[in-house]
PDB file of N, CA and C in Angstrom:
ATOM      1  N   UNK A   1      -3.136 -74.802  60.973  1.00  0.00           N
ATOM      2  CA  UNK A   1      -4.225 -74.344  60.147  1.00  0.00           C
ATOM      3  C   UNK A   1      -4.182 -72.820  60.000  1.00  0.00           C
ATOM      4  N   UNK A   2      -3.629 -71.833  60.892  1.00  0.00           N
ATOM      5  CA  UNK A   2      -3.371 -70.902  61.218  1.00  0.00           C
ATOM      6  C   UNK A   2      -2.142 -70.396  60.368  1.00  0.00           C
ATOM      7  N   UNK A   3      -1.585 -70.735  59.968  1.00  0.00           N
ATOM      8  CA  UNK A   3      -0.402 -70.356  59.245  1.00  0.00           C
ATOM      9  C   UNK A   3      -0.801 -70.503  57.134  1.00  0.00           C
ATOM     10  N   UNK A   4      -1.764 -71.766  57.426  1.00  0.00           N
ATOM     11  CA  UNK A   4      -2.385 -72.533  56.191  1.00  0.00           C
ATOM     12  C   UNK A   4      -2.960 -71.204  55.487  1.00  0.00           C
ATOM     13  N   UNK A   5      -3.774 -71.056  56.160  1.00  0.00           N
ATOM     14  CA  UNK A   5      -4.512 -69.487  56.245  1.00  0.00           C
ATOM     15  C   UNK A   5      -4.047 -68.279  55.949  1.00  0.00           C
ATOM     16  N   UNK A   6      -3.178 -67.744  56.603  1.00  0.00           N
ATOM     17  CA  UNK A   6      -2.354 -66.639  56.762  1.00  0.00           C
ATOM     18  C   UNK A   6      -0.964 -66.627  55.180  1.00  0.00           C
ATOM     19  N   UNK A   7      -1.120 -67.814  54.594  1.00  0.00           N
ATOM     20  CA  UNK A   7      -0.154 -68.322  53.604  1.00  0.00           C
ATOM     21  C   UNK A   7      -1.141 -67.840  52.401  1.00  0.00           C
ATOM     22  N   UNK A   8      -2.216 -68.583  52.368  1.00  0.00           N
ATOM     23  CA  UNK A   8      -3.489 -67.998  51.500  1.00  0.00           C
ATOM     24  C   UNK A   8      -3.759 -66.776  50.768  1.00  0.00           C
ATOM     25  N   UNK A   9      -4.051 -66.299  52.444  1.00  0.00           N
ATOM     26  CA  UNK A   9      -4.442 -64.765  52.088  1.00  0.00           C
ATOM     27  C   UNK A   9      -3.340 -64.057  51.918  1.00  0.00           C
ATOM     28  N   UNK A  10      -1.987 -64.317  52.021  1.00  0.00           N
ATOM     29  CA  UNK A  10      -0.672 -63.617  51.724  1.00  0.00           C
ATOM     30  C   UNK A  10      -0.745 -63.940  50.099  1.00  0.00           C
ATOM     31  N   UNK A  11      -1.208 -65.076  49.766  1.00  0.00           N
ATOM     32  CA  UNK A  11      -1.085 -65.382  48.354  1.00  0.00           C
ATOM     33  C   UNK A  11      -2.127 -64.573  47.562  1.00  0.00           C
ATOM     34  N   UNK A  12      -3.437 -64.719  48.034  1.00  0.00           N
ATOM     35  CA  UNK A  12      -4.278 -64.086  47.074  1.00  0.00           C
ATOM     36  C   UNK A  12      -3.842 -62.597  46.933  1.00  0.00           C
ATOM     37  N   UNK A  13      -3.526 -61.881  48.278  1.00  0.00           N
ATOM     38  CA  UNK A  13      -3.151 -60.452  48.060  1.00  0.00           C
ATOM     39  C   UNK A  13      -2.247 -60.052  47.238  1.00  0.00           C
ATOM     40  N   UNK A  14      -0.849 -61.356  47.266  1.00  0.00           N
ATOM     41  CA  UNK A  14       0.060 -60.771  45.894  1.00  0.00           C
ATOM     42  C   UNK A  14      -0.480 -60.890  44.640  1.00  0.00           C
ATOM     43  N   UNK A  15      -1.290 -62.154  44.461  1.00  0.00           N
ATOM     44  CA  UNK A  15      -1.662 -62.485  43.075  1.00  0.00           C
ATOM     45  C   UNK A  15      -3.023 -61.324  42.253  1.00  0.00           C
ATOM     46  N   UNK A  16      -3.468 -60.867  43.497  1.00  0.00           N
ATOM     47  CA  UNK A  16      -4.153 -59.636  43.259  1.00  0.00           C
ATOM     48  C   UNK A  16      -3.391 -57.989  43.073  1.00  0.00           C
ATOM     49  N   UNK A  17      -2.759 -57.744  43.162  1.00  0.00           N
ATOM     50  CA  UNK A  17      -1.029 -56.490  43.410  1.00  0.00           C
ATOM     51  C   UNK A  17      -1.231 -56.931  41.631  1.00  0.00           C
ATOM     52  N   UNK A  18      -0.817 -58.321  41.425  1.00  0.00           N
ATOM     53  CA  UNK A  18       0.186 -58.047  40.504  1.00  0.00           C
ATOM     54  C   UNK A  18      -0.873 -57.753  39.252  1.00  0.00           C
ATOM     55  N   UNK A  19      -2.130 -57.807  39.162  1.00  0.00           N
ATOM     56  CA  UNK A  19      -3.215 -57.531  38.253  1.00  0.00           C
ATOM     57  C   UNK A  19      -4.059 -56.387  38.213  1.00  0.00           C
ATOM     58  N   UNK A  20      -3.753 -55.687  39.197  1.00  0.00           N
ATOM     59  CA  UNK A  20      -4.609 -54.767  39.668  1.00  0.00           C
ATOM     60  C   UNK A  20      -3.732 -53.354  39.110  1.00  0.00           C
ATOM     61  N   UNK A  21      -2.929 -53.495  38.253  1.00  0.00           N
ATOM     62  CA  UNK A  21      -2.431 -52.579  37.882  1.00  0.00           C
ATOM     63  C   UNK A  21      -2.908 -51.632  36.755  1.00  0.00           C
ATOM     64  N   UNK A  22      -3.102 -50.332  37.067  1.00  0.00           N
ATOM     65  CA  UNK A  22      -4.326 -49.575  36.101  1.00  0.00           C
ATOM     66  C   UNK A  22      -3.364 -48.731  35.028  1.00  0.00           C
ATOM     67  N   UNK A  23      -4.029 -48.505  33.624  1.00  0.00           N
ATOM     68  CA  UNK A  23      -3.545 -47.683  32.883  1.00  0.00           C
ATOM     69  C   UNK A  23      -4.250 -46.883  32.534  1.00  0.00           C
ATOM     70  N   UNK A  24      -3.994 -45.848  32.300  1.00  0.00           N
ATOM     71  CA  UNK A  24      -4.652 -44.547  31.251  1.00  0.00           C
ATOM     72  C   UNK A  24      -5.492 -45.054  30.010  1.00  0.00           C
ATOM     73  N   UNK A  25      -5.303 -45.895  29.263  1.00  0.00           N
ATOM     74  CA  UNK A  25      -6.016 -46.495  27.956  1.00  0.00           C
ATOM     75  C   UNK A  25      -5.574 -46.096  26.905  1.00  0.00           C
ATOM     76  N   UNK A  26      -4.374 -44.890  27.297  1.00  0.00           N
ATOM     77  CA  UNK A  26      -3.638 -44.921  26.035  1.00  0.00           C
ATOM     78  C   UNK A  26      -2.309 -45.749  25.579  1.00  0.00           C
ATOM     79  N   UNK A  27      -2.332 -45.960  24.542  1.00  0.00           N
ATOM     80  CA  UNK A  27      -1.427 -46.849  24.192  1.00  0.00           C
ATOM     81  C   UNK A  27       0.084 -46.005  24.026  1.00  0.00           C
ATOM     82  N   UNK A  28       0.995 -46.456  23.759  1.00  0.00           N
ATOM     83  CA  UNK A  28       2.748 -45.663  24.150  1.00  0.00           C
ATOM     84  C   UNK A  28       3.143 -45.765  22.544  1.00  0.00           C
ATOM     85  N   UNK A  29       2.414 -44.152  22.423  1.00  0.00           N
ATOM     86  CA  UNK A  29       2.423 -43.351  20.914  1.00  0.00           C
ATOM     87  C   UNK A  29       4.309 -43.125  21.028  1.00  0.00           C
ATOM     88  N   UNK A  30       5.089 -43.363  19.738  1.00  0.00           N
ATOM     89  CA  UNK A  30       6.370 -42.632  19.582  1.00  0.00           C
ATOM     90  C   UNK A  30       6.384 -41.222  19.597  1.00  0.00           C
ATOM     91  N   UNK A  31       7.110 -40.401  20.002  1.00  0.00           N
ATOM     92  CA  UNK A  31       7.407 -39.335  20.095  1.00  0.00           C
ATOM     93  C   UNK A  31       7.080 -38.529  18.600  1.00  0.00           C
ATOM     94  N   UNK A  32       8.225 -39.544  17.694  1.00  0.00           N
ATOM     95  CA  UNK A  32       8.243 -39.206  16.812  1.00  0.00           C
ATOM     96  C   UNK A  32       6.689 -38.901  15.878  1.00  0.00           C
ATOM     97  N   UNK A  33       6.333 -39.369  16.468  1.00  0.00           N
ATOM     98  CA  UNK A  33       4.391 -39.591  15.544  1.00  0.00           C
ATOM     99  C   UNK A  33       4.019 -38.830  16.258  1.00  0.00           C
ATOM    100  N   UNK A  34       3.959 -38.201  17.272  1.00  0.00           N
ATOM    101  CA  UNK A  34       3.057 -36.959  18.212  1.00  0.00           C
ATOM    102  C   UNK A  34       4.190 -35.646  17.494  1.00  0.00           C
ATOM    103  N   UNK A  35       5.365 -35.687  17.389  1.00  0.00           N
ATOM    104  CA  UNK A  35       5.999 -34.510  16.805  1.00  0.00           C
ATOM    105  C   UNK A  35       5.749 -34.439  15.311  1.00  0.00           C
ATOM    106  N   UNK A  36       5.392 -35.304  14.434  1.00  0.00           N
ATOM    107  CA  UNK A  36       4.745 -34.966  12.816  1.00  0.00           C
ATOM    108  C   UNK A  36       3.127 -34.417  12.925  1.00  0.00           C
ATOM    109  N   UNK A  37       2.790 -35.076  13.892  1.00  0.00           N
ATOM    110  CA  UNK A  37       1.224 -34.327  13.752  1.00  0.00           C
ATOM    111  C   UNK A  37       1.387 -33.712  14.069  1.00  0.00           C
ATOM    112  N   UNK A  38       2.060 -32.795  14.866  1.00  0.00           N
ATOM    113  CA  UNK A  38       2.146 -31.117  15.824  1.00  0.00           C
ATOM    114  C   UNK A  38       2.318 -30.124  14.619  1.00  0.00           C
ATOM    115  N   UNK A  39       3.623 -31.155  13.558  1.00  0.00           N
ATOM    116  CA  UNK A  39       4.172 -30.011  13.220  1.00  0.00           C
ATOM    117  C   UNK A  39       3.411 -29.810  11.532  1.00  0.00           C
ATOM    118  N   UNK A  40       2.492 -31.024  11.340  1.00  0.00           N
ATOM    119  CA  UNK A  40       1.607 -30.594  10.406  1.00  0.00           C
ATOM    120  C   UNK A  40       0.567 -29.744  10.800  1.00  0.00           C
ATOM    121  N   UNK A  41       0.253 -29.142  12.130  1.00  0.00           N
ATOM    122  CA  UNK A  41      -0.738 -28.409  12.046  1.00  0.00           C
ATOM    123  C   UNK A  41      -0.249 -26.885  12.210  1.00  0.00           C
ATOM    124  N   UNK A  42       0.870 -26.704  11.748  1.00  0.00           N
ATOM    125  CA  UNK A  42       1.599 -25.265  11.316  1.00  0.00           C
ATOM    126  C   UNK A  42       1.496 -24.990  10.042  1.00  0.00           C
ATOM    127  N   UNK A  43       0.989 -23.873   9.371  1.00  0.00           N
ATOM    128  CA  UNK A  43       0.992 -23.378   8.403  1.00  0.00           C
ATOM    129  C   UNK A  43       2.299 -22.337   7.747  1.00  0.00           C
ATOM    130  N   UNK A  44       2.659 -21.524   7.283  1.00  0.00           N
ATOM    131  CA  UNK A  44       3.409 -20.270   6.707  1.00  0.00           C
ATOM    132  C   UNK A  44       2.935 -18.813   7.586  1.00  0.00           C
ATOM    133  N   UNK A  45       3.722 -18.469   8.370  1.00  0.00           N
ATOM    134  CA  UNK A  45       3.769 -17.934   9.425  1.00  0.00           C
ATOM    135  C   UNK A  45       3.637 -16.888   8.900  1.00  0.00           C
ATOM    136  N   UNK A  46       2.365 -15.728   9.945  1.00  0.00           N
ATOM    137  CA  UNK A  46       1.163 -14.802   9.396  1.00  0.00           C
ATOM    138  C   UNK A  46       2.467 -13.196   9.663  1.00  0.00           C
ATOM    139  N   UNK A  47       3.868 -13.681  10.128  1.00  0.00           N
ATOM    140  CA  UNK A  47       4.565 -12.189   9.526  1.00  0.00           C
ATOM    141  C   UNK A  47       5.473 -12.246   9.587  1.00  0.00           C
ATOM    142  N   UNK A  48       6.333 -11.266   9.305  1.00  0.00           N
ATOM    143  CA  UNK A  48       7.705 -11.281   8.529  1.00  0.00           C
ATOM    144  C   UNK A  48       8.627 -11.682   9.237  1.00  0.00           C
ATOM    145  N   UNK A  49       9.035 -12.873   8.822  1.00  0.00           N
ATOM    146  CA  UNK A  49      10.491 -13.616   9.117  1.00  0.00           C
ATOM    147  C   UNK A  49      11.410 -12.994   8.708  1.00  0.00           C
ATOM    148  N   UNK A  50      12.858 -12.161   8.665  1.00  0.00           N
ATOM    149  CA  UNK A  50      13.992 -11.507   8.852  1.00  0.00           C
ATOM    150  C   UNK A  50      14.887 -12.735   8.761  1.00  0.00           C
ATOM    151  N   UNK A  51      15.045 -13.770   9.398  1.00  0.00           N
ATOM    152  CA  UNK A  51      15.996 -14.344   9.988  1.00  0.00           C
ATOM    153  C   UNK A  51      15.354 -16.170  10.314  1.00  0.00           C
ATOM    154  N   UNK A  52      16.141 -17.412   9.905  1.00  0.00           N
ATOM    155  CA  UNK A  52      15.738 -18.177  10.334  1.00  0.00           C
ATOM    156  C   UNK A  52      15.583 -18.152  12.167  1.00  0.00           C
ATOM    157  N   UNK A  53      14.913 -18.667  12.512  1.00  0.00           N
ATOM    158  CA  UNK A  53      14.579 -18.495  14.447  1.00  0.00           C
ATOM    159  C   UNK A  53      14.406 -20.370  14.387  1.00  0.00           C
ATOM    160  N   UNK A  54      15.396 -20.504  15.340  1.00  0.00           N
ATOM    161  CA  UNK A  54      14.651 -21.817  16.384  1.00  0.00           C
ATOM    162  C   UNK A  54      14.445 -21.665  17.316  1.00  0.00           C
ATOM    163  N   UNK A  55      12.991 -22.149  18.029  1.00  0.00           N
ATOM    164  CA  UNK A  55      12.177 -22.212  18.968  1.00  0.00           C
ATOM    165  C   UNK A  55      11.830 -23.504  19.344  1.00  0.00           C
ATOM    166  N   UNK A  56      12.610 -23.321  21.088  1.00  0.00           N
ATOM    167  CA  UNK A  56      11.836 -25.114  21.749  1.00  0.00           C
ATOM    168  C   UNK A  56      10.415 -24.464  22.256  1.00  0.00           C
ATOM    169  N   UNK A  57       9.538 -25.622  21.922  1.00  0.00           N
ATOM    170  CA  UNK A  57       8.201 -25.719  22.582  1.00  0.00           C
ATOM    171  C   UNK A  57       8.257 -26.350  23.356  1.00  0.00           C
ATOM    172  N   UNK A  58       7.676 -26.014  24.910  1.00  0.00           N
ATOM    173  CA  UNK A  58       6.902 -27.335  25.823  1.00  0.00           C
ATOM    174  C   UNK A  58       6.007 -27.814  25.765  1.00  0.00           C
ATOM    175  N   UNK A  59       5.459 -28.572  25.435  1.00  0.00           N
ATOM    176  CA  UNK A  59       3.696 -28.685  25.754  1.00  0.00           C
ATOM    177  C   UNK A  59       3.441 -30.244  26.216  1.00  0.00           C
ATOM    178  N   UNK A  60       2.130 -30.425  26.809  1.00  0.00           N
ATOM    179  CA  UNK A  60       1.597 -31.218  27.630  1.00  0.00           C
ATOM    180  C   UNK A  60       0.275 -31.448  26.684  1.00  0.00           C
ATOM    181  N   UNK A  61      -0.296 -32.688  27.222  1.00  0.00           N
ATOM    182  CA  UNK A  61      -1.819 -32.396  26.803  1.00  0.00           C
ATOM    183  C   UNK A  61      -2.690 -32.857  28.424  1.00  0.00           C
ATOM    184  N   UNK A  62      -3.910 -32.468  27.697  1.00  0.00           N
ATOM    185  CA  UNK A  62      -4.883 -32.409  28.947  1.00  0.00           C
ATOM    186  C   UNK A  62      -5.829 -33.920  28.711  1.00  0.00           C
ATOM    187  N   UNK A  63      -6.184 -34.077  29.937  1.00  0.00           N
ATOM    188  CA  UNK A  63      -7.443 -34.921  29.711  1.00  0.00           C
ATOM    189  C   UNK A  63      -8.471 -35.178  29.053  1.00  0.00           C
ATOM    190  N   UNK A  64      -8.410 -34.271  28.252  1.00  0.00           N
ATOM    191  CA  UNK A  64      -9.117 -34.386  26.369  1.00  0.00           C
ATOM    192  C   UNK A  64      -8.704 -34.484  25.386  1.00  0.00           C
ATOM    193  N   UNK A  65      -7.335 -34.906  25.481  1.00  0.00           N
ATOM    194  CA  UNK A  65      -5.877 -34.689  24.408  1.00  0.00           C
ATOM    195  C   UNK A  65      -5.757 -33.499  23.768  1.00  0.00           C
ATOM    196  N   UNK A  66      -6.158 -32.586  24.240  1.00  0.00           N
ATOM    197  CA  UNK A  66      -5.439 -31.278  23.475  1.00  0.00           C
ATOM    198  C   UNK A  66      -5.006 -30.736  24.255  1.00  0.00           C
ATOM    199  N   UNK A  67      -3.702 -30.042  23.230  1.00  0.00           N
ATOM    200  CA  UNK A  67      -2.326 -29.519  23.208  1.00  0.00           C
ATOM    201  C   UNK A  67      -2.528 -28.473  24.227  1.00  0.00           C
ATOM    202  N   UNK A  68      -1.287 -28.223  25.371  1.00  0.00           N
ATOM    203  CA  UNK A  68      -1.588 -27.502  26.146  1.00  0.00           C
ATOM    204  C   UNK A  68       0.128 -27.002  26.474  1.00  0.00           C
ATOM    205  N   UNK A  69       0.259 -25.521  25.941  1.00  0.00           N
ATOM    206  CA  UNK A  69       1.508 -25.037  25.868  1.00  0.00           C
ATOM    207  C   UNK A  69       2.130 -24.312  26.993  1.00  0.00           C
ATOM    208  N   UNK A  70       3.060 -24.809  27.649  1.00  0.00           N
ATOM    209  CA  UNK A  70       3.646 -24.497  28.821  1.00  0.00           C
ATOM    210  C   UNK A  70       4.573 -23.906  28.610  1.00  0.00           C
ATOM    211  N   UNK A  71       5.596 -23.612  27.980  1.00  0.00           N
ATOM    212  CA  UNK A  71       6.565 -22.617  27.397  1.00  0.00           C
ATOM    213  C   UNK A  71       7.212 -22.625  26.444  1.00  0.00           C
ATOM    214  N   UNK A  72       7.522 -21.313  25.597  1.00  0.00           N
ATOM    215  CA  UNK A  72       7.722 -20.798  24.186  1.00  0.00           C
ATOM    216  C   UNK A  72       8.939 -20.106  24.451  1.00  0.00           C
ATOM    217  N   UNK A  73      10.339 -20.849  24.258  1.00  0.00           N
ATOM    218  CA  UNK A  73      11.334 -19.906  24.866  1.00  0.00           C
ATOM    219  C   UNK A  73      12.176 -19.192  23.582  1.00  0.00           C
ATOM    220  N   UNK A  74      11.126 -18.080  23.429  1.00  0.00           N
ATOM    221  CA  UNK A  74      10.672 -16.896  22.603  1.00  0.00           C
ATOM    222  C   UNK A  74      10.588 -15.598  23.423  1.00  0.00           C
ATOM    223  N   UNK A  75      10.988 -14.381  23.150  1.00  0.00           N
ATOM    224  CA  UNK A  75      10.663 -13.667  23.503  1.00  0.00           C
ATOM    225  C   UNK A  75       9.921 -12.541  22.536  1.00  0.00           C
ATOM    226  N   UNK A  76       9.875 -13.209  21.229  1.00  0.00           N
ATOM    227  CA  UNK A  76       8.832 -12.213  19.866  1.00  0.00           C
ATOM    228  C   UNK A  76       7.577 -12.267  20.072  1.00  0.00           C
ATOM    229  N   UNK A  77       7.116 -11.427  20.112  1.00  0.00           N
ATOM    230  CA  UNK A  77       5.597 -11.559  20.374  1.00  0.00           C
ATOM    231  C   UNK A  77       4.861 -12.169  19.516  1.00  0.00           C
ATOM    232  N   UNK A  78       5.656 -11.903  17.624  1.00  0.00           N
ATOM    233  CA  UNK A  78       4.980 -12.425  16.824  1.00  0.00           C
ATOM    234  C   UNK A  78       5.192 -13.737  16.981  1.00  0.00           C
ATOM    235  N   UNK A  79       5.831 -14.342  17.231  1.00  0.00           N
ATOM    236  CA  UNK A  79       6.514 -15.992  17.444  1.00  0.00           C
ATOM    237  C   UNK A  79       5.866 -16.646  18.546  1.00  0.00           C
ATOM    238  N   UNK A  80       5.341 -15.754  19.763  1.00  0.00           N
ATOM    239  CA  UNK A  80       4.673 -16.513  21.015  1.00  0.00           C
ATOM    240  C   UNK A  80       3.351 -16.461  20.080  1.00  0.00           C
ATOM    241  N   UNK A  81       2.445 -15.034  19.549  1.00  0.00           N
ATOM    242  CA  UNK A  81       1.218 -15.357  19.248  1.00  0.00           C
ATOM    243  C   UNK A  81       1.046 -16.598  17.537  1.00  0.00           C
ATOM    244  N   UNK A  82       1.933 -16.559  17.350  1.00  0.00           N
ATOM    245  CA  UNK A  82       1.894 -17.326  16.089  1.00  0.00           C
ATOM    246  C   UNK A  82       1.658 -19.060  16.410  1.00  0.00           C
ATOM    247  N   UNK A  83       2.624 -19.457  17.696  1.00  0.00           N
ATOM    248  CA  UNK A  83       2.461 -20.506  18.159  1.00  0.00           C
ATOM    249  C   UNK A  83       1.465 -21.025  19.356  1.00  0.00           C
ATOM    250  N   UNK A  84       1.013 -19.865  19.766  1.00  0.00           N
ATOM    251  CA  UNK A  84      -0.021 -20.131  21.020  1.00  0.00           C
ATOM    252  C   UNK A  84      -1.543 -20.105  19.764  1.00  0.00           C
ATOM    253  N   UNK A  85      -1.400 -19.637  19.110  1.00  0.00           N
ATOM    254  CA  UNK A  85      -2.409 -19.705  17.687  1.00  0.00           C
ATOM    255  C   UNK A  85      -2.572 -20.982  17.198  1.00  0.00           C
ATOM    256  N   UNK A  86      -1.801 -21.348  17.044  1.00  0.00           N
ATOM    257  CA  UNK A  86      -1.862 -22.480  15.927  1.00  0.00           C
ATOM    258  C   UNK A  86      -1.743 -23.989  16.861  1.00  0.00           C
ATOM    259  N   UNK A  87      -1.562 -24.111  17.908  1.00  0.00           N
ATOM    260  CA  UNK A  87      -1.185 -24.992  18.804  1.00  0.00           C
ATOM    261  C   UNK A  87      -2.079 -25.096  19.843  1.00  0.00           C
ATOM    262  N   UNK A  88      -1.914 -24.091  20.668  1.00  0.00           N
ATOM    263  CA  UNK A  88      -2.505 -24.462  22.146  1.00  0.00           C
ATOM    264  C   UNK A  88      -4.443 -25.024  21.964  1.00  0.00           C
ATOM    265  N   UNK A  89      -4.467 -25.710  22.719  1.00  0.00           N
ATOM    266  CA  UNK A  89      -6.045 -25.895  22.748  1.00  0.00           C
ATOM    267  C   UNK A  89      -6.607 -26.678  21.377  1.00  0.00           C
ATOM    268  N   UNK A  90      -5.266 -27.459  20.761  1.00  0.00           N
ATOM    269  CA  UNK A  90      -5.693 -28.024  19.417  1.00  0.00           C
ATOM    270  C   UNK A  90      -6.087 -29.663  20.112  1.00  0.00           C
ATOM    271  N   UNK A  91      -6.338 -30.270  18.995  1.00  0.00           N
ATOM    272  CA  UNK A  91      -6.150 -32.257  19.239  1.00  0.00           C
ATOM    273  C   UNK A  91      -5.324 -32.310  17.930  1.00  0.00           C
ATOM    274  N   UNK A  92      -4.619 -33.427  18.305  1.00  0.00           N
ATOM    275  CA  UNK A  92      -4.303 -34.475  16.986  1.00  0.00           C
ATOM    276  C   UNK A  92      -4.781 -35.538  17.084  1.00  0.00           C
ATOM    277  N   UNK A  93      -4.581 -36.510  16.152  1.00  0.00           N
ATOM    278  CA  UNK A  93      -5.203 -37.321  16.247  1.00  0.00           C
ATOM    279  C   UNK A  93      -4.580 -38.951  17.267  1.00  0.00           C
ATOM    280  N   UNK A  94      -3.429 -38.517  17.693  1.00  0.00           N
ATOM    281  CA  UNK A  94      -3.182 -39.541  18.679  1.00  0.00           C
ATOM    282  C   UNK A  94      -2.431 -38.846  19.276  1.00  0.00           C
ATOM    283  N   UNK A  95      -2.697 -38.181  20.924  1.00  0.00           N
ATOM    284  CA  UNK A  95      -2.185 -37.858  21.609  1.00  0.00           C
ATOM    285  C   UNK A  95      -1.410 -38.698  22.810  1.00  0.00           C
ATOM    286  N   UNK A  96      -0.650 -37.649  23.089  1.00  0.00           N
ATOM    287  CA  UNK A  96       0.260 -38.712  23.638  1.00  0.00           C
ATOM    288  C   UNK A  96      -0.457 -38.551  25.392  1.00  0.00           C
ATOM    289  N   UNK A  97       0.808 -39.091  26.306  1.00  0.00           N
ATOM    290  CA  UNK A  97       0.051 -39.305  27.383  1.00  0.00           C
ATOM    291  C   UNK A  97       0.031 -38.046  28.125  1.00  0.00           C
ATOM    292  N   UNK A  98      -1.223 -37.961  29.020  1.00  0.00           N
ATOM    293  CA  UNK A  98      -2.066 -36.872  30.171  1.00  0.00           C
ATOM    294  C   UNK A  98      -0.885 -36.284  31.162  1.00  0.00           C
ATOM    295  N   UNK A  99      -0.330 -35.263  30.968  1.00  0.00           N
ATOM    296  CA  UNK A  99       0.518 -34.388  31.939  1.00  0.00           C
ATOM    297  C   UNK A  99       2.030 -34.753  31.896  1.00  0.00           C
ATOM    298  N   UNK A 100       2.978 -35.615  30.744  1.00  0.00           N
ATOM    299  CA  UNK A 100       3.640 -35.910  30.337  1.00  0.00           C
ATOM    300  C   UNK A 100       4.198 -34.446  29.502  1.00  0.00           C
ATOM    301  N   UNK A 101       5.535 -33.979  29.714  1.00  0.00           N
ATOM    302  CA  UNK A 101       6.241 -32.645  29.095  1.00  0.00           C
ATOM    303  C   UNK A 101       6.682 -33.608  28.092  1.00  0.00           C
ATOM    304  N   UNK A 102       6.411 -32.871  26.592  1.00  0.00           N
ATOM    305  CA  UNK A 102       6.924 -32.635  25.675  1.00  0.00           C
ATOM    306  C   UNK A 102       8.164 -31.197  24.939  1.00  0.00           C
ATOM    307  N   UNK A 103       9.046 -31.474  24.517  1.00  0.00           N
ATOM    308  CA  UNK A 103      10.037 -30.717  24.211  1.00  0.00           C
ATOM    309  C   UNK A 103       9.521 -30.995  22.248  1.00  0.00           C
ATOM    310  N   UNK A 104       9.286 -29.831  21.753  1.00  0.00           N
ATOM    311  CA  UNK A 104       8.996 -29.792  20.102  1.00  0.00           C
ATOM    312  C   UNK A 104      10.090 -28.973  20.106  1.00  0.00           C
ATOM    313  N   UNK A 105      11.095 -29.296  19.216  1.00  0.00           N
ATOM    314  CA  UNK A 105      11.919 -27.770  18.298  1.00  0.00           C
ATOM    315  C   UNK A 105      11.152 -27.266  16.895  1.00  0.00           C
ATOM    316  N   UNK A 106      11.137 -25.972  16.947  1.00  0.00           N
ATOM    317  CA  UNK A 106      10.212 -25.722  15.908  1.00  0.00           C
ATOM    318  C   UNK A 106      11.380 -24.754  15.227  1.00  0.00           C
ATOM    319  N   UNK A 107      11.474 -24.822  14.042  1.00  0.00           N
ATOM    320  CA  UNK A 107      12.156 -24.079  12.852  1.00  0.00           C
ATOM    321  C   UNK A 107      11.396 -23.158  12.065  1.00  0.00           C
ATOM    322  N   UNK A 108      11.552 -22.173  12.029  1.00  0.00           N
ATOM    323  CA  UNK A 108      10.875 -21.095  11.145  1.00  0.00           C
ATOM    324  C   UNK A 108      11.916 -20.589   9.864  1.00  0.00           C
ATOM    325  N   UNK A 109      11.693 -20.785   8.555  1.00  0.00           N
ATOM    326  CA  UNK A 109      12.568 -19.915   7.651  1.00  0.00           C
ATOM    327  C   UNK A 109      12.277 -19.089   7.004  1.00  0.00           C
ATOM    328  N   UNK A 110      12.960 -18.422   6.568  1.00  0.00           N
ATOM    329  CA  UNK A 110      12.630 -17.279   6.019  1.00  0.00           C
ATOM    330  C   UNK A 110      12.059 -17.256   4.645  1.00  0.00           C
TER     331      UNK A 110
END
C-alpha cells in the first residue's frame, strides 16, 4: 500500500511539472515584424549625411514593451543622438520578448 502511494504522488507531481509551465503572455513575434516596425519609426535624419553609414543597433525592451537601447556601435554624435531620439523609450505595436537582445542594422543614405 506503501509503494501504491508513493507511485501516486510520484505521478501527480510529474503530471503537475508538466503543466505548470509559465509564459510571459507574449506570443513568438518574427524578428522580421519587430525589425519593420523599428524601422518605420525613423524618419530623414535631422543632419548632414556626407557618406552612406551602417550602424548595428542593440536593443532590448522592458516590461512595458518599449524600446530600450543598449548599444549604437557609432561613434558620431549626430548618429548616437539621432538614434537614441527616435528609438529609445518608444513602443511598437508588438513587441517582442522582455530582456531578449536584439541586433537592428540600420542604413543611413545620403
Amino acid at each position: 500500500m506503501k509503494k501504491f502511494k508513493l507511485l501516486a504522488l510520484a505521478l501527480a507531481i510529474g503530471t503537475m511539472s508538466l503543466f505548470a509551465t509559465t509564459t510571459n503572455g507574449l506570443p513568438d513575434i518574427p524578428v522580421k515584424q519587430i525589425g519593420s516596425q523599428i524601422s518605420s519609426l525613423f524618419d530623414a535624419p535631422d543632419f548632414d549625411v556626407t557618406e552612406d553609414l551602417k550602424v548595428n543597433i542593440l536593443l532590448t525592451f522592458d516590461s512595458d514593451g518599449k524600446i530600450v537601447i543598449l548599444k549604437v556601435d557609432s561613434k558620431d554624435k549626430d548618429v548616437l543622438n539621432y538614434v537614441y531620439k527616435t528609438l529609445n523609450h518608444k513602443t511598437i505595436e508588438t513587441p517582442g520578448e522582455m530582456n531578449r537582445v536584439f541586433t537592428l542594422p540600420l542604413k543611413i543614405k545620403q
